[in-house]
PDB file of N, CA and C in Angstrom:
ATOM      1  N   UNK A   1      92.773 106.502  83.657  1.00  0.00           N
ATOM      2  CA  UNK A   1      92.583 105.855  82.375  1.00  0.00           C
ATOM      3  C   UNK A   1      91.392 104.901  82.481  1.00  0.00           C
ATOM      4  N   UNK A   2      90.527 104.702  81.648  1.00  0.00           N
ATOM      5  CA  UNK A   2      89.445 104.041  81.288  1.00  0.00           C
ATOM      6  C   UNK A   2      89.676 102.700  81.136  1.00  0.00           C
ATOM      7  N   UNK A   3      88.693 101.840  81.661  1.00  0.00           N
ATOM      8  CA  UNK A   3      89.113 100.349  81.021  1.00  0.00           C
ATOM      9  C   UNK A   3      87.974  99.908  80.455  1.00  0.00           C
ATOM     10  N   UNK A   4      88.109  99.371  79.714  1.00  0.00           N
ATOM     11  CA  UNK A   4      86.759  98.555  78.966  1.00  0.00           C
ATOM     12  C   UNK A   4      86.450  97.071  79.327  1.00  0.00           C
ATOM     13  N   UNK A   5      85.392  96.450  79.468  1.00  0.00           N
ATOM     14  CA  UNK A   5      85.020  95.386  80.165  1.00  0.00           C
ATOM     15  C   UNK A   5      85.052  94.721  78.385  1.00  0.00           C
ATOM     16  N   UNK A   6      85.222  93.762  78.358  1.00  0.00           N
ATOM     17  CA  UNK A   6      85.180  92.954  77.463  1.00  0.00           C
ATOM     18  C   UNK A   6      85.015  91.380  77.267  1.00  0.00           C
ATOM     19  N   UNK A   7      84.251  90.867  76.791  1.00  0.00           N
ATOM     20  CA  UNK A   7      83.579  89.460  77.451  1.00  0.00           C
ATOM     21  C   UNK A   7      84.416  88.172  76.090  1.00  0.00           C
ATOM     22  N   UNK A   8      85.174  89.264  74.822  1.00  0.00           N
ATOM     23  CA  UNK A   8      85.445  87.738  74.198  1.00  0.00           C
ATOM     24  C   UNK A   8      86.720  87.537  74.287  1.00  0.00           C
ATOM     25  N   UNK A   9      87.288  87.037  73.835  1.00  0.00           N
ATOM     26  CA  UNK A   9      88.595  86.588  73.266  1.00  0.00           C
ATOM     27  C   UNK A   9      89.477  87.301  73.354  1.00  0.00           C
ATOM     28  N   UNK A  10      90.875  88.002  74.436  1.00  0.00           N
ATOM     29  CA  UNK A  10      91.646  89.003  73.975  1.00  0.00           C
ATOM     30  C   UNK A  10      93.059  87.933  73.111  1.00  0.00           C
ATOM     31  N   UNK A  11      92.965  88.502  72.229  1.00  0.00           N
ATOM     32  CA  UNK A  11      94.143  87.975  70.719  1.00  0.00           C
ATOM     33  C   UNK A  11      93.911  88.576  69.710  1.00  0.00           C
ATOM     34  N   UNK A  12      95.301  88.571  69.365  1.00  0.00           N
ATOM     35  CA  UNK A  12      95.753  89.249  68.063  1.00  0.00           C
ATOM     36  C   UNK A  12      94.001  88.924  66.587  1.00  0.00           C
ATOM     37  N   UNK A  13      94.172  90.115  66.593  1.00  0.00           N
ATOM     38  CA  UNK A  13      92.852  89.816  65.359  1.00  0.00           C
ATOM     39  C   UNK A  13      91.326  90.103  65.941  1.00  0.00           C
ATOM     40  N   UNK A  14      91.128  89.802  67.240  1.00  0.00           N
ATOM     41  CA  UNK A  14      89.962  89.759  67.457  1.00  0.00           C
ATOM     42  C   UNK A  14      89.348  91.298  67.876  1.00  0.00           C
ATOM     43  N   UNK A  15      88.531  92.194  67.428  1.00  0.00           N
ATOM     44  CA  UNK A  15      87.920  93.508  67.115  1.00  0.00           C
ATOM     45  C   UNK A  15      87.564  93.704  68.453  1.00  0.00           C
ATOM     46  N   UNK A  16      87.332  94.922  68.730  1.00  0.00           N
ATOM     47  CA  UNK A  16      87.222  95.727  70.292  1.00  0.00           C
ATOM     48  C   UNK A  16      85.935  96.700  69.385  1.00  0.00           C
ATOM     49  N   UNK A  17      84.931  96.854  70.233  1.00  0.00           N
ATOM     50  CA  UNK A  17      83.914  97.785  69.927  1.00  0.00           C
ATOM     51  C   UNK A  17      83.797  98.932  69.417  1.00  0.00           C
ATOM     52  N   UNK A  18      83.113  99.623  69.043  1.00  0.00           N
ATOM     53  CA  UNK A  18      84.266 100.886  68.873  1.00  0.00           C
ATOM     54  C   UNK A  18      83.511 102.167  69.948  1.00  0.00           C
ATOM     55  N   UNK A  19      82.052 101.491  70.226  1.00  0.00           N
ATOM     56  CA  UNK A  19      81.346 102.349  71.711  1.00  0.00           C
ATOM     57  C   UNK A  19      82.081 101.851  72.712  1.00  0.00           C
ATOM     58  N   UNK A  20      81.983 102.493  73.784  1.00  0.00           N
ATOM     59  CA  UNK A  20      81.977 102.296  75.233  1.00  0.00           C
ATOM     60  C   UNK A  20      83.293 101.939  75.616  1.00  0.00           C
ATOM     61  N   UNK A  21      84.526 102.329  74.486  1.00  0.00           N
ATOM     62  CA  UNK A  21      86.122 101.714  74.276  1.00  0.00           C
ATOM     63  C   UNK A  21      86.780 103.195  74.619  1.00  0.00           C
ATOM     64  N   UNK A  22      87.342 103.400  75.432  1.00  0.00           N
ATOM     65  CA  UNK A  22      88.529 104.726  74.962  1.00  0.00           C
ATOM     66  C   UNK A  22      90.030 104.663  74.799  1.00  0.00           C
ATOM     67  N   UNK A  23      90.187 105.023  73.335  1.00  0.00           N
ATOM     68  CA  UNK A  23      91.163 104.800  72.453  1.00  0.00           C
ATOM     69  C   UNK A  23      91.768 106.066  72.799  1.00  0.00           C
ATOM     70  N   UNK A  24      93.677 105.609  73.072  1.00  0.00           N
ATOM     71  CA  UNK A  24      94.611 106.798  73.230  1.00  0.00           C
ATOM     72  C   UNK A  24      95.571 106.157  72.043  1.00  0.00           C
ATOM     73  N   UNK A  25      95.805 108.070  71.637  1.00  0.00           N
ATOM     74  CA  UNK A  25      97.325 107.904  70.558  1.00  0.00           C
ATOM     75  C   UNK A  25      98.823 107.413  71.848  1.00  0.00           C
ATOM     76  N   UNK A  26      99.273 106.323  70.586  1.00  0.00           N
ATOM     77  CA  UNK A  26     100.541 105.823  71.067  1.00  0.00           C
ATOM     78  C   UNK A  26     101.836 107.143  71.043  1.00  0.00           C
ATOM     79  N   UNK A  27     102.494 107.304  72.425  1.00  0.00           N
ATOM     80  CA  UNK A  27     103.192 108.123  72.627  1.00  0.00           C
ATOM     81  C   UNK A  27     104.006 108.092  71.474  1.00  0.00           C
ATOM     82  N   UNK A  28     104.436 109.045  70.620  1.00  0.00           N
ATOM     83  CA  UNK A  28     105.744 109.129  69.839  1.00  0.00           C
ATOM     84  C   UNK A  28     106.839 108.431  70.109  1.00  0.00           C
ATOM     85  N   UNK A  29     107.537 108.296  71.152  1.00  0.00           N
ATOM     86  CA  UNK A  29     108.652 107.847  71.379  1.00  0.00           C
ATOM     87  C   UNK A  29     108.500 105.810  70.902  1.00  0.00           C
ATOM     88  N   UNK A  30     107.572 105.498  70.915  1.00  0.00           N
ATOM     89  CA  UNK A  30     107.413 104.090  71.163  1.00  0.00           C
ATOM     90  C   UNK A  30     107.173 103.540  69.883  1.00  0.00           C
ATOM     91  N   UNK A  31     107.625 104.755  68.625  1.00  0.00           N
ATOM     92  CA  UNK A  31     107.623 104.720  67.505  1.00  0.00           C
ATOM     93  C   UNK A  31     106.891 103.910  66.333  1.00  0.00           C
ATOM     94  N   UNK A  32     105.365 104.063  67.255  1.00  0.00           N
ATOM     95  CA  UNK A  32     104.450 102.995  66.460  1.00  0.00           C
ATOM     96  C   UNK A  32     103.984 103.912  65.147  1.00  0.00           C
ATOM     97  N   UNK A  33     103.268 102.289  63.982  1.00  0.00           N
ATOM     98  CA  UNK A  33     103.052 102.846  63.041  1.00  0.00           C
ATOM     99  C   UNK A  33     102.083 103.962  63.094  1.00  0.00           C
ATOM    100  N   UNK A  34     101.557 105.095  61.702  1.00  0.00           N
ATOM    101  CA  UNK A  34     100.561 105.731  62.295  1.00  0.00           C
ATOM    102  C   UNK A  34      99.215 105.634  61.766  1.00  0.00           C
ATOM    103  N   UNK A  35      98.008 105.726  63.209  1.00  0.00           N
ATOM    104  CA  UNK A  35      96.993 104.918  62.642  1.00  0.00           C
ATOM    105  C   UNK A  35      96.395 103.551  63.874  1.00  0.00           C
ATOM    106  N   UNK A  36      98.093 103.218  64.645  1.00  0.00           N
ATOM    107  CA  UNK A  36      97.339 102.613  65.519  1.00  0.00           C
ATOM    108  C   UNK A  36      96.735 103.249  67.049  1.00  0.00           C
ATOM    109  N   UNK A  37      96.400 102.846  68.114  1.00  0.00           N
ATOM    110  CA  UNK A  37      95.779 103.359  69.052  1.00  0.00           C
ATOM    111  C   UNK A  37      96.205 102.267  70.375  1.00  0.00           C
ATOM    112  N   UNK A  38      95.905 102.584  71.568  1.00  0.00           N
ATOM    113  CA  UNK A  38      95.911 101.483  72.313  1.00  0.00           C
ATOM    114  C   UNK A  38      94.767 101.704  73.353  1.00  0.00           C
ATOM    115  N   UNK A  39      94.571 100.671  73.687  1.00  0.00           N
ATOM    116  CA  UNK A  39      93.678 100.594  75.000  1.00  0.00           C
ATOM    117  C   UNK A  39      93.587  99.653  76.268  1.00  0.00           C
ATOM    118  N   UNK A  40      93.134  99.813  77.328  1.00  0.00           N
ATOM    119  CA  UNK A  40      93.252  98.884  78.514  1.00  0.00           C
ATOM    120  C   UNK A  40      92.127  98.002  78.165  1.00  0.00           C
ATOM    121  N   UNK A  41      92.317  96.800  78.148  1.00  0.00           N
ATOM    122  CA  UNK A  41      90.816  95.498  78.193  1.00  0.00           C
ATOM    123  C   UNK A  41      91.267  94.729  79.313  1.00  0.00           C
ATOM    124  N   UNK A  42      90.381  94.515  80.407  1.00  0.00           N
ATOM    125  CA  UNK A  42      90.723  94.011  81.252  1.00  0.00           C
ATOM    126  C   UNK A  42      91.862  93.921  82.029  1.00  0.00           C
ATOM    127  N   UNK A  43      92.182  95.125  82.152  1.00  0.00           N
ATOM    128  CA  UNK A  43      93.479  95.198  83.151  1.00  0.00           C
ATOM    129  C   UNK A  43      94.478  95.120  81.810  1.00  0.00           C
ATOM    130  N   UNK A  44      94.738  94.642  80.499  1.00  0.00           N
ATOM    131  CA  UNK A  44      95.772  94.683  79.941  1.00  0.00           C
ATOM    132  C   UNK A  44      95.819  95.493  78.367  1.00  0.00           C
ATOM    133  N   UNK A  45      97.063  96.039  78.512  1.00  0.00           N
ATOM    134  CA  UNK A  45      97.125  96.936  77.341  1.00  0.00           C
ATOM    135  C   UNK A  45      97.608  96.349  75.931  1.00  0.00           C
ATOM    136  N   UNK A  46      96.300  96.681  74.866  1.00  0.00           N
ATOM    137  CA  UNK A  46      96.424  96.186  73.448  1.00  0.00           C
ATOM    138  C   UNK A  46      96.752  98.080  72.440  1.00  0.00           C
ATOM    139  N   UNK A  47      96.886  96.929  71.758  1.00  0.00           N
ATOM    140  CA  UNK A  47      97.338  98.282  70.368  1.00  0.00           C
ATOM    141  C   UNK A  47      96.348  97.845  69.378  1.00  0.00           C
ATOM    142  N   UNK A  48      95.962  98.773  68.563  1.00  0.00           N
ATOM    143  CA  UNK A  48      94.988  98.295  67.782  1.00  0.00           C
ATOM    144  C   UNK A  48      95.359  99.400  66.543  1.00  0.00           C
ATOM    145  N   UNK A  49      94.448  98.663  65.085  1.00  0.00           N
ATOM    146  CA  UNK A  49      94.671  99.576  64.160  1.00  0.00           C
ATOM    147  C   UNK A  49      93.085 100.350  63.969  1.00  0.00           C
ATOM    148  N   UNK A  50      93.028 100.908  62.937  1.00  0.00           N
ATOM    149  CA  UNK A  50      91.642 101.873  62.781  1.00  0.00           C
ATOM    150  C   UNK A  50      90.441 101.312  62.811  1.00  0.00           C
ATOM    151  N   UNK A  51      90.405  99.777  62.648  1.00  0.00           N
ATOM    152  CA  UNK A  51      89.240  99.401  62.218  1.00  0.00           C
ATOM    153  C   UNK A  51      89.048  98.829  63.843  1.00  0.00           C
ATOM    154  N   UNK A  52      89.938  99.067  65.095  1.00  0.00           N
ATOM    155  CA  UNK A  52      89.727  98.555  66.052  1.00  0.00           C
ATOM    156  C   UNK A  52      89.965  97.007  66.541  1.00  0.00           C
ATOM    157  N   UNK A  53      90.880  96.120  65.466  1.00  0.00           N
ATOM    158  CA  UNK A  53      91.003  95.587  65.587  1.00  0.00           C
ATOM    159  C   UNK A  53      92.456  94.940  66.420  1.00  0.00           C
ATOM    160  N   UNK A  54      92.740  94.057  67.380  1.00  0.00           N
ATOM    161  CA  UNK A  54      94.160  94.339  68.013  1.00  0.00           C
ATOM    162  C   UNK A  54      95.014  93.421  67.499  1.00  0.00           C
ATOM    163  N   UNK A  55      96.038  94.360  67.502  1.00  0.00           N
ATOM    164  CA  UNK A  55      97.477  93.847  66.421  1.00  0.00           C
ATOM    165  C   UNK A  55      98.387  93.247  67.332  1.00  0.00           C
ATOM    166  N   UNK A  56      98.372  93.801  68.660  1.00  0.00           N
ATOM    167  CA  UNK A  56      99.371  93.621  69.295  1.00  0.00           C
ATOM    168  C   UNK A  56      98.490  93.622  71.207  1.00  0.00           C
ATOM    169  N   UNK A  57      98.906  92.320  71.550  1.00  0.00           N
ATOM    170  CA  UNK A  57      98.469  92.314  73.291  1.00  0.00           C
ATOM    171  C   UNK A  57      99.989  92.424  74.062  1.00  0.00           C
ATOM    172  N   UNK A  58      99.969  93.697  74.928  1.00  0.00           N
ATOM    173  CA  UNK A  58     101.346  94.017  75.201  1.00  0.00           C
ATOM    174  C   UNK A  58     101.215  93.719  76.755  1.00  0.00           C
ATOM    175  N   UNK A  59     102.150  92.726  77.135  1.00  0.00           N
ATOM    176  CA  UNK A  59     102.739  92.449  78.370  1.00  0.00           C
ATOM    177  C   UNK A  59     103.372  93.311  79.407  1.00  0.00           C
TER     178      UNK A  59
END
């Protein structure tokens, strides 16, 4: 899996690039809405919606 280097702010709201990012669909089972995506930023996994922005920083 890919990680993306990212230099600002990881929190709720703050936008992820949409180059040099690789975005995976959220497994079915984990019954997210549809539309969002997740990705690794710095070692930690966010969820994000279409516009790339993250909704959720998951522990």
């Amino acid at each position: 899996m890919r990680q993306a280097p990212y230099d600002g702010r990881l929190a709720v709201g703050a936008t992820l690039p949409e180059d040099g990012v690789t975005y995976y669909d959220v497994p079915t089972e984990y019954r997210v809405r549809p539309g969002y995506r997740y990705t690794i930023v710095n070692e930690q996994p966010v969820l994000v919606d279409r516009s790339h922005r993250i909704v959720e920083v998951i522990d």
